[in-house]
Protein backbone atom coordinates (compact mmCIF):
# COMPACT_ATOMS: atom_id res chain seq x y z
CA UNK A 1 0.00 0.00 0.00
CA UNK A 2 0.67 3.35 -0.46
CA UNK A 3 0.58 5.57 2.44
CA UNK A 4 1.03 9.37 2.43
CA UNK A 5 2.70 10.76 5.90
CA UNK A 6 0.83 13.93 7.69
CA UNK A 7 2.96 16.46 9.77
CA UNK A 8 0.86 15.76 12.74
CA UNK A 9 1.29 12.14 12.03
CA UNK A 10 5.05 12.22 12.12
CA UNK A 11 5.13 14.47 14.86
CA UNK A 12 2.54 12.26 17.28
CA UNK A 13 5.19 9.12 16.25
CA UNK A 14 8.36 11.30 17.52
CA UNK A 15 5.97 12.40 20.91
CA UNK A 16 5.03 8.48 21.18
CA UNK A 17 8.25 6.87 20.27
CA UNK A 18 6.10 4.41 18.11
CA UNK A 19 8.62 3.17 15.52
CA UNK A 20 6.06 4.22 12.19
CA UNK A 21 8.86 2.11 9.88
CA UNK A 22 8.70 -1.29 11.51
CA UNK A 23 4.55 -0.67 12.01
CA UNK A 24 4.12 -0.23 7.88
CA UNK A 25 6.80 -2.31 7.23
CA UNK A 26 6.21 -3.38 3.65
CA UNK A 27 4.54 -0.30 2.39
CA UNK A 28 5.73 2.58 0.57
CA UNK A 29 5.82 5.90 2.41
CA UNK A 30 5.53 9.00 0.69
CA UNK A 31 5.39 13.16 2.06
CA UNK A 32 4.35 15.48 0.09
CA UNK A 33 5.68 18.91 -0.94
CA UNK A 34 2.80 21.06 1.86
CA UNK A 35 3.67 18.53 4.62
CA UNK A 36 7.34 18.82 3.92
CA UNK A 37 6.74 22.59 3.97
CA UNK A 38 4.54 22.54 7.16
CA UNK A 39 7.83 20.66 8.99
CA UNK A 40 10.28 23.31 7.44
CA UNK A 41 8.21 26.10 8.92
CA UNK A 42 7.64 24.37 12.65
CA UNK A 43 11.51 23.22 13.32
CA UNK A 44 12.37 26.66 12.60
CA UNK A 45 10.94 27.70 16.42
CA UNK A 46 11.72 27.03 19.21
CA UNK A 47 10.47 24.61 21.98
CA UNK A 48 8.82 21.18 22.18
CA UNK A 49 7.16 20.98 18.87
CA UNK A 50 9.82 22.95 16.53
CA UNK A 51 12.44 20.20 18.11
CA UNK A 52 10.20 17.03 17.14
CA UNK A 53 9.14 18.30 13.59
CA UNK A 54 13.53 18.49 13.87
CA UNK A 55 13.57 15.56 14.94
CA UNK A 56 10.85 13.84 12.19
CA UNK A 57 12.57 15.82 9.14
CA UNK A 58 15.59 14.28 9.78
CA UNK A 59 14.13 10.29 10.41
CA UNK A 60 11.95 11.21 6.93
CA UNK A 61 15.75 12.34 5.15
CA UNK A 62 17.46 8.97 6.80
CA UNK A 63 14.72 6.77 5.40
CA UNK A 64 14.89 8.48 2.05
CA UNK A 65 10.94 8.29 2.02
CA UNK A 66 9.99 10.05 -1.44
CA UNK A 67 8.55 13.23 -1.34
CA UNK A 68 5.45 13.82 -4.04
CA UNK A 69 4.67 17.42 -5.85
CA UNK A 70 2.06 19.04 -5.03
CA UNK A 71 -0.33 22.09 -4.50
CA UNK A 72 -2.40 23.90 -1.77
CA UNK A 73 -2.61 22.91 2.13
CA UNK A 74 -1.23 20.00 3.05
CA UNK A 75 -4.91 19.02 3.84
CA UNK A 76 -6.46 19.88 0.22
CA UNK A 77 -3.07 18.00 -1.16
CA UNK A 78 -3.47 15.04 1.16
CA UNK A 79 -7.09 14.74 -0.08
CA UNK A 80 -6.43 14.94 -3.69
CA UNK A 81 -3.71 12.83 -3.49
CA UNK A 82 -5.86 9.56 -1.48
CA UNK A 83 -8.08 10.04 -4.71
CA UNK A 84 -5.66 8.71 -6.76
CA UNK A 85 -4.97 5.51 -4.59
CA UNK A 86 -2.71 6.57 -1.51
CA UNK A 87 -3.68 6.20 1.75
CA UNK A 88 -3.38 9.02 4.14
CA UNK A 89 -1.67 8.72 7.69
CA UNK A 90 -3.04 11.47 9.90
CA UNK A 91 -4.16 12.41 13.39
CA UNK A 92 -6.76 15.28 11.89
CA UNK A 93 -10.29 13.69 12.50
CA UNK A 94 -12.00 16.32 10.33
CA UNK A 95 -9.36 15.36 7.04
CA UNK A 96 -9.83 11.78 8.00
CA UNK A 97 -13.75 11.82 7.07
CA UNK A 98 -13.32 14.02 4.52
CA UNK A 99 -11.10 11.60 2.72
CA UNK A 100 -13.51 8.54 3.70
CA UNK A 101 -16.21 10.31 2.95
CA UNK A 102 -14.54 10.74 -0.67
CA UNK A 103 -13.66 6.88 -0.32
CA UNK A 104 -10.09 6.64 0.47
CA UNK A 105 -8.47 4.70 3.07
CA UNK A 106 -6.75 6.57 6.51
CA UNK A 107 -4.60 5.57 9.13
CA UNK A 108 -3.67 7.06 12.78
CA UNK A 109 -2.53 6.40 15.70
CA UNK A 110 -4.65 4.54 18.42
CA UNK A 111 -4.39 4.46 22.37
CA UNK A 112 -0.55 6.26 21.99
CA UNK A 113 0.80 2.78 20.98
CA UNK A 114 -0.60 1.56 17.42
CA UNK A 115 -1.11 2.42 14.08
CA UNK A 116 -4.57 1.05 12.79
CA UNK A 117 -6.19 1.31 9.06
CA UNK A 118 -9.27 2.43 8.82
C-alpha cells in the first residue's frame, strides 16, 4: 500500500516513540511537498514541537521516504492525493472523514501505541 505521511502524524510518532517504519513495514511511504513545507516552517521555532518536527525531518531524510509534488494545504493536497490511490496517515479527525467520505483509506494512531487502518 501506499501511504502518504501527515505532519501531525510524524510528529505524534516522535511524541510516542512508536517506531512508524517497523509498524508499515512493507509499504511505501511518501510526504508530500505542503507537509514537507509545514515541517520546514515548525523546526524553525523554538520549543517542544519545533524540536520534534527536527527531529521527524531528519528520520523522513534517513529513510529516504519520497517526497510527491504538489499544491495547496497540506490538507487539500493530502485529499487529492488519497483520490488517486494513496492512503493518508493522519491524526486530523476532520481530514480523515473528509477523505472517507470521498472513499479513500486513513490511518492514525490509536491508544498512543498503534497504528490502525481504517
Amino acid at each position: 500500500m501506499k501511504i502518504l505521511l501527515d505532519t501531525n502524524f510524524l510528529i505524534a510518532t516522535v511524541n510516542y516513540k512508536i517506531d512508524l517504519f517497523s509498524e508499515l513495514a512493507g509499504h511505501e511511504l511518501f510526504l508530500s511537498t505542503p507537509v514537507v513545507s509545514e515541517l520546514t516552517m515548525l523546526s524553525k521555532g523554538a520549543g517542544k514541537t519545533a524540536s520534534t518536527a527536527r527531529i521527524s525531518m531528519k528520520i523522513a531524510k534517513s529513510k529516504g521516504l519520497k517526497t510527491l509534488n504538489a499544491k495547496g494545504t497540506a490538507d487539500t493536497a493530502l485529499l487529492s492525493l488519497s483520490l488517486s490511490g494513496y492512503a493518508v496517515a493522519t491524526q486530523d479527525r476532520e481530514l480523515r472523514g473528509r477523505i472517507r467520505k470521498a472513499g479513500g483509506k486513513t490511518i492514525m494512531i490509536r491508544q498512543k501505541k498503534y497504528i490502525e487502518v481504517e
